[in-house]
Protein backbone atom coordinates (compact mmCIF):
# COMPACT_ATOMS: atom_id res chain seq x y z
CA UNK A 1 106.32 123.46 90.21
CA UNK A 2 106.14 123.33 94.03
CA UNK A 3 105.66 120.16 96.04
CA UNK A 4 105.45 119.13 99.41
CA UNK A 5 108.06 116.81 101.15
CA UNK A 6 106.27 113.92 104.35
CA UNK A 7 108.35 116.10 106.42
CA UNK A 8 106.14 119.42 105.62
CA UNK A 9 109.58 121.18 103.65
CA UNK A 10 108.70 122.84 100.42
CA UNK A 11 110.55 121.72 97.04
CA UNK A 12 110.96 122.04 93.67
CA UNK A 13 109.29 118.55 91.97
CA UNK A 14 112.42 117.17 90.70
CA UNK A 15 111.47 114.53 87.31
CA UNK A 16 115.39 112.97 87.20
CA UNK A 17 115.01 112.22 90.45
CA UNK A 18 111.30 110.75 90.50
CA UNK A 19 111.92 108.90 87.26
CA UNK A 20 115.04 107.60 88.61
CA UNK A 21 113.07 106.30 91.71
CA UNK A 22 110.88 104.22 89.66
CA UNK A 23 114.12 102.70 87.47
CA UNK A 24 115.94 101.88 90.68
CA UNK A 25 112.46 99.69 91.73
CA UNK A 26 112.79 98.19 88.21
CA UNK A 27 110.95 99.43 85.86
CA UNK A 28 111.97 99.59 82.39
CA UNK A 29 113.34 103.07 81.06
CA UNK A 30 110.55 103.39 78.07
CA UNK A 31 107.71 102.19 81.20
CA UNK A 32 109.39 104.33 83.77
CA UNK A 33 109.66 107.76 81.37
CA UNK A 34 105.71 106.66 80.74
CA UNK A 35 104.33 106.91 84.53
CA UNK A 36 106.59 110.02 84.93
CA UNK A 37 105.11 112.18 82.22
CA UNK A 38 101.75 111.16 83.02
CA UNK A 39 102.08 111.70 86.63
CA UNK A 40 103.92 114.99 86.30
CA UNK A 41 100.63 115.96 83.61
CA UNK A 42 98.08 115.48 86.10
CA UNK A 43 99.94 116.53 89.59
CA UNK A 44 98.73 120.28 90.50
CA UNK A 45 101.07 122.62 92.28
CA UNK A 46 101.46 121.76 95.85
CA UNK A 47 100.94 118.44 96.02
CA UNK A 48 102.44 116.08 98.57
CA UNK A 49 105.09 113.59 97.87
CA UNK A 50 102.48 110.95 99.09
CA UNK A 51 99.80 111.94 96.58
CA UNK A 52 103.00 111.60 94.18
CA UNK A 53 103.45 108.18 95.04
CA UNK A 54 100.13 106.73 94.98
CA UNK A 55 99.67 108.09 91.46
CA UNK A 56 102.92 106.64 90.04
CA UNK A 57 102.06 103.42 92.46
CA UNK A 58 98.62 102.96 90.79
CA UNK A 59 99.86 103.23 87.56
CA UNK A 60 103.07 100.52 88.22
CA UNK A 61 99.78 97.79 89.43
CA UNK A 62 98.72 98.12 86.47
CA UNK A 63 101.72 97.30 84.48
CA UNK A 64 103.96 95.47 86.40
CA UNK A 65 102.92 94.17 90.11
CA UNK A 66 106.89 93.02 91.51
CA UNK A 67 107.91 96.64 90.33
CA UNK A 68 104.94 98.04 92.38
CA UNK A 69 105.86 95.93 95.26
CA UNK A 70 109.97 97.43 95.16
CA UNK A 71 108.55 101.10 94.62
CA UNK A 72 106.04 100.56 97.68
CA UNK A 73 108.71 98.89 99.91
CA UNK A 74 110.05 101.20 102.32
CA UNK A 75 106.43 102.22 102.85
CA UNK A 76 105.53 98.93 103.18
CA UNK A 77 108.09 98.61 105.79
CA UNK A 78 107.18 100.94 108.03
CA UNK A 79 103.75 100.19 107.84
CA UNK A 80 104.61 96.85 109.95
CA UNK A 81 104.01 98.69 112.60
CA UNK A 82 100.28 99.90 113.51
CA UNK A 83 99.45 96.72 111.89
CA UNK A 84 100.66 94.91 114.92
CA UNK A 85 103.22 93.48 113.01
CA UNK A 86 106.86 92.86 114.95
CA UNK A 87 109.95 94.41 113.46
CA UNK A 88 112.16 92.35 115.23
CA UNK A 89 110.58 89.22 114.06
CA UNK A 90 110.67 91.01 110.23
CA UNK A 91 114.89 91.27 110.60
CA UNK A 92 114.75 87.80 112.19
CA UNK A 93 112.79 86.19 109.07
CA UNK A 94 115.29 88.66 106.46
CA UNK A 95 118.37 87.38 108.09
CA UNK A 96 117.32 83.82 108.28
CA UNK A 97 116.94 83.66 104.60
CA UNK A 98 120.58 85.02 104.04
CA UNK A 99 121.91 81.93 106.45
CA UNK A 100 122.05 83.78 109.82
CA UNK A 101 121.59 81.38 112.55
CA UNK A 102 119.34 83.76 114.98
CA UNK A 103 117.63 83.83 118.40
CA UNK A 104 115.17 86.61 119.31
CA UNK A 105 114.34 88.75 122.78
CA UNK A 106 117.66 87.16 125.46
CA UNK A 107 118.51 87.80 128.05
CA UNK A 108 122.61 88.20 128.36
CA UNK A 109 124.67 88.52 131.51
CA UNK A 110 127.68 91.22 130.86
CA UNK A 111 130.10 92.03 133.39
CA UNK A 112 127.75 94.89 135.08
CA UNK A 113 124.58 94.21 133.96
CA UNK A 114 122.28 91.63 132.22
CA UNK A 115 121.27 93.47 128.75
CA UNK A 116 117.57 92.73 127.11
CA UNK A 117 119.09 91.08 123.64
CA UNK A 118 116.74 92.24 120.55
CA UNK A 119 118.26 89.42 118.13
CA UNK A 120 121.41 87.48 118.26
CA UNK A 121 122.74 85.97 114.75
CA UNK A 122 125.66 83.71 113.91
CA UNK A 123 127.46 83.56 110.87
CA UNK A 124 130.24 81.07 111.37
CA UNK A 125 132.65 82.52 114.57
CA UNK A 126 131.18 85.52 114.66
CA UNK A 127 128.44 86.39 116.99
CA UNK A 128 126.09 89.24 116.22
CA UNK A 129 124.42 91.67 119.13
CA UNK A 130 121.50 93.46 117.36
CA UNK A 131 119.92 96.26 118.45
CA UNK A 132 116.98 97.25 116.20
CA UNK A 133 115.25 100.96 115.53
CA UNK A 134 112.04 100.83 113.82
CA UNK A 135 110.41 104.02 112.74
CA UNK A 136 106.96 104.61 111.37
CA UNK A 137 107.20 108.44 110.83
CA UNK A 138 108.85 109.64 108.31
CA UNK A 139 111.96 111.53 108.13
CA UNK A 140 113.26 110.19 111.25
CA UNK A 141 117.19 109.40 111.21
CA UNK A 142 119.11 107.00 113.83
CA UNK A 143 121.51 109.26 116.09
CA UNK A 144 125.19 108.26 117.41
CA UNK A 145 123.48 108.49 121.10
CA UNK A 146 121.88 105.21 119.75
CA UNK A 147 124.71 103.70 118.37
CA UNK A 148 127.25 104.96 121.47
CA UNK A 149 124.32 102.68 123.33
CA UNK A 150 124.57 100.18 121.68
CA UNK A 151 128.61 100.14 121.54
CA UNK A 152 128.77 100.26 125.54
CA UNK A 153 126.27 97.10 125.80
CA UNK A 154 128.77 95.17 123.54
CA UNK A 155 131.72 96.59 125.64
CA UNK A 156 129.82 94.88 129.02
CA UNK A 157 128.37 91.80 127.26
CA UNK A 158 131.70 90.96 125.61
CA UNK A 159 133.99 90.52 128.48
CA UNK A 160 131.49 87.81 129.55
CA UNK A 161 130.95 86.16 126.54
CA UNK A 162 134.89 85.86 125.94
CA UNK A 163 135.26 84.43 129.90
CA UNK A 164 132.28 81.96 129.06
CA UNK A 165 133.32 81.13 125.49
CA UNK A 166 137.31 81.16 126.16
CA UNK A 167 137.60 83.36 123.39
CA UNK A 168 137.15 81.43 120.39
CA UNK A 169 134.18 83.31 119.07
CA UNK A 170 133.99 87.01 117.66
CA UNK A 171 131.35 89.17 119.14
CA UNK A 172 130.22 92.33 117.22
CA UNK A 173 127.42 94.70 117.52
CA UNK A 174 124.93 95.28 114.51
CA UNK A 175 122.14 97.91 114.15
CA UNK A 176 119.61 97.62 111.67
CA UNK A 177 117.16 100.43 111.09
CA UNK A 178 114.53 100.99 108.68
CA UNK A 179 115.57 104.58 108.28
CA UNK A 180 119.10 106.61 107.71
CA UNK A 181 121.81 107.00 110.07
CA UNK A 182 123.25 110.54 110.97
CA UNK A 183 126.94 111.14 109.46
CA UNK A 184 128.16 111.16 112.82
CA UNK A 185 126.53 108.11 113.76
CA UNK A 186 127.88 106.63 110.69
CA UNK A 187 131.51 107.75 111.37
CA UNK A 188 131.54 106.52 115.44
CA UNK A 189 129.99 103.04 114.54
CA UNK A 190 132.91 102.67 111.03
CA UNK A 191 135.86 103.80 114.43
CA UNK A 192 134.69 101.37 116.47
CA UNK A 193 134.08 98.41 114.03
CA UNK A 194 130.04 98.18 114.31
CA UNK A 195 128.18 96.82 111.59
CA UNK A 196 125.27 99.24 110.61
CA UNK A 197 122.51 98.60 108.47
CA UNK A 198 119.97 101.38 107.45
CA UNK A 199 117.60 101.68 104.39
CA UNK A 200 120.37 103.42 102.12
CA UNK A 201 123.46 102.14 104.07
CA UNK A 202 125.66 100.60 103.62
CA UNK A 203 125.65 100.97 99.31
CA UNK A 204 124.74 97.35 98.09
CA UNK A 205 124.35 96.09 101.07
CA UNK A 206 121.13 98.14 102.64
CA UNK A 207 117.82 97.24 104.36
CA UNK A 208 116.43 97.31 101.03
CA UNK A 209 119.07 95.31 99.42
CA UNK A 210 118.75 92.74 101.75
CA UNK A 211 114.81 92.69 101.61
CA UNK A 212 115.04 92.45 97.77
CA UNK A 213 117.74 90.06 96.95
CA UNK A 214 115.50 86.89 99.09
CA UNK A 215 111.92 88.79 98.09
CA UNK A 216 111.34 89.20 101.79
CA UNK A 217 108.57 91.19 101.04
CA UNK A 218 106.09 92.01 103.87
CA UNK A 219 102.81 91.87 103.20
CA UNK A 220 102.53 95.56 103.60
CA UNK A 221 103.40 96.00 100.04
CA UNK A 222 100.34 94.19 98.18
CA UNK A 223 97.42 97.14 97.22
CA UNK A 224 94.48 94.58 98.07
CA UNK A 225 95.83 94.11 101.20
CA UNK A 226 94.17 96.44 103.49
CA UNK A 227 94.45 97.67 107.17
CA UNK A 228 91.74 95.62 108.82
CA UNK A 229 93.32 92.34 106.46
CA UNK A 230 96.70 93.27 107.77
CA UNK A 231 95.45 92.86 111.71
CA UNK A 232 94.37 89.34 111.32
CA UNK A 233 97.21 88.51 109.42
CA UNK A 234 99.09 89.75 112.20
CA UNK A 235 97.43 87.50 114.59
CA UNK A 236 98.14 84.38 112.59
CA UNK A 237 101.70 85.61 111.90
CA UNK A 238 101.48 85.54 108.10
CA UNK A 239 104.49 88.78 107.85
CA UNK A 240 105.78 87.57 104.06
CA UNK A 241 103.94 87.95 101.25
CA UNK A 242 105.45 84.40 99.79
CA UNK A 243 103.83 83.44 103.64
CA UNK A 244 100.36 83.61 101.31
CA UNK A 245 101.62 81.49 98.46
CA UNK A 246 100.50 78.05 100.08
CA UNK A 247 96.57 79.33 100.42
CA UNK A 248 94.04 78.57 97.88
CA UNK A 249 91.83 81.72 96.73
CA UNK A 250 88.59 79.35 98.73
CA UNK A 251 90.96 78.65 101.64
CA UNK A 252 91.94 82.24 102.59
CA UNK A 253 87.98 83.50 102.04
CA UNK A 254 86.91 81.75 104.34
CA UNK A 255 89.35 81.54 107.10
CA UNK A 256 89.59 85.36 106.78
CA UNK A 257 86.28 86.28 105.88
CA UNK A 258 86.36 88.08 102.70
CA UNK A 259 84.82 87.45 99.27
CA UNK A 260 86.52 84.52 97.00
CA UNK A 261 87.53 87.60 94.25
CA UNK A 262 89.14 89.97 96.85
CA UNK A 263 91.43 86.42 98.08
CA UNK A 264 92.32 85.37 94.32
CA UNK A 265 93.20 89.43 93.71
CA UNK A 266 95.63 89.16 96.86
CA UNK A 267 97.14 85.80 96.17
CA UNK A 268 97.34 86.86 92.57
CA UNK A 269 99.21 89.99 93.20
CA UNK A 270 101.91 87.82 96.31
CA UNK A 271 102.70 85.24 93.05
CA UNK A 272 103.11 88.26 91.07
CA UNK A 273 105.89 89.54 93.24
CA UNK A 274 107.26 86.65 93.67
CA UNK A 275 107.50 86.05 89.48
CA UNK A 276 105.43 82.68 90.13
């Protein structure tokens, strides 16, 4: 049987790989073997990887709501997006909770030019330059022209830094996407010592690694959650789904306007995914 891939290629539907998807988000073998053999049942020829998804996604709900909220992740990620949400401020909130010390949109003076700063971040001596690539379309990959950018910045902002700072800190540039990275952009950045961080790079220590080990899970994720929600959330900058944990089922009816079920449903399903 045929599929079809977000990017409009043609396939084989490949189980190992689709059951495998659903153990990697967690689910147990016996549960995961389950939602592929039903899913595969009722799929016709043809259908798209998305109407794949939703199926197995529905069923996963059901059973097990923080092994929904893994599967739906990088969806949920790039859904931050149209619903006004900021990716910077995502990565600022993700890096916080490992210990970063951070600062977001600078200004920095290099030896040329003064450089618009996405993020800084500190760990100990080390300073971090981040430049950040958010993409909502799927498919996409981050290209070395991007990272040979971002390499000539730190070249211009560095020779300040060390005049201003005598030296005695390290300065390094990090890119975080929520996509891949081309080979070649992977092999310039590992030459020329820049840290990259994509969705499946670097192995055990990716986007979604770092998203799942502090469940920094965006709202994006929960099912009752849904696109006109997500815009006011976005105006009261709730991005987290542990952001909802402190509301009361009344409390978030009525300062959001929906009915006292639909609020207990959402706040049910962010404790959920949080094992509360």
């Amino acid at each position: 049987m045929e599929i079809i891939k977000s990017d409009g290629q043609i396939e084989p539907f490949n189980k190992v790989k689709f059951c495998g998807s659903l153990r990697k988000a967690g689910a147990p073998k016996e549960l995961a073997d389950t939602i592929c053999t039903r899913v595969e049942e009722k799929i016709p020829p043809g259908a798209s990887t998305s109407r794949i998804y939703r199926a197995a996604l529905r069923y996963l709900v059901k059973e097990k709501i923080e092994v929904a909220a893994r599967y739906s992740l990088h969806k949920g990620v790039a859904e931050l997006g149209p619903a006004g949400f900021v990716f910077e401020q995502y990565v600022e909130a993700i890096l916080q909770a490992h210990g970063y010390y951070t600062k977001r949109d600078q200004i920095i003076k290099g030896k040329c030019v003064s450089h618009e700063i996405d993020l800084t971040a500190e760990e100990g001596k080390t300073h971090y330059l981040l430049e950040l690539k958010y993409h909502n379309e799927p498919g996409l990959r981050t290209h070395i022209n991007v990272v040979m950018y971002a390499d000539a910045r730190l070249l211009d902002i560095e020779k300040m830094e060390n005049k201003r700072e005598k030296k005695r800190y390290q300065h390094r540039m990090w890119l975080i996407t929520n996509t891949k990275f081309t080979d070649t952009a992977i092999r310039y950045a590992k030459c020329r010592n820049i840290t990259l961080t994509g969705w499946d790079f670097p192995k055990g220590n990716t986007l979604e690694d770092l998203i799942s080990r502090k469940k920094m899970y965006p709202v994006t994720v929960l099912p009752a959650v849904d696109p006109i929600l997500l815009s006011k959330f976005a105006k009261d900058n709730l991005i987290l789904a542990q952001d909802l944990l402190p509301y009361e089922p009344g409390d978030l009816a009525k300062r959001y306007e929906i009915t006292s079920l639909h609020a207990e449903k959402i706040i049910n399903e962010a404790r959920g995914i949080m094992n509360l």
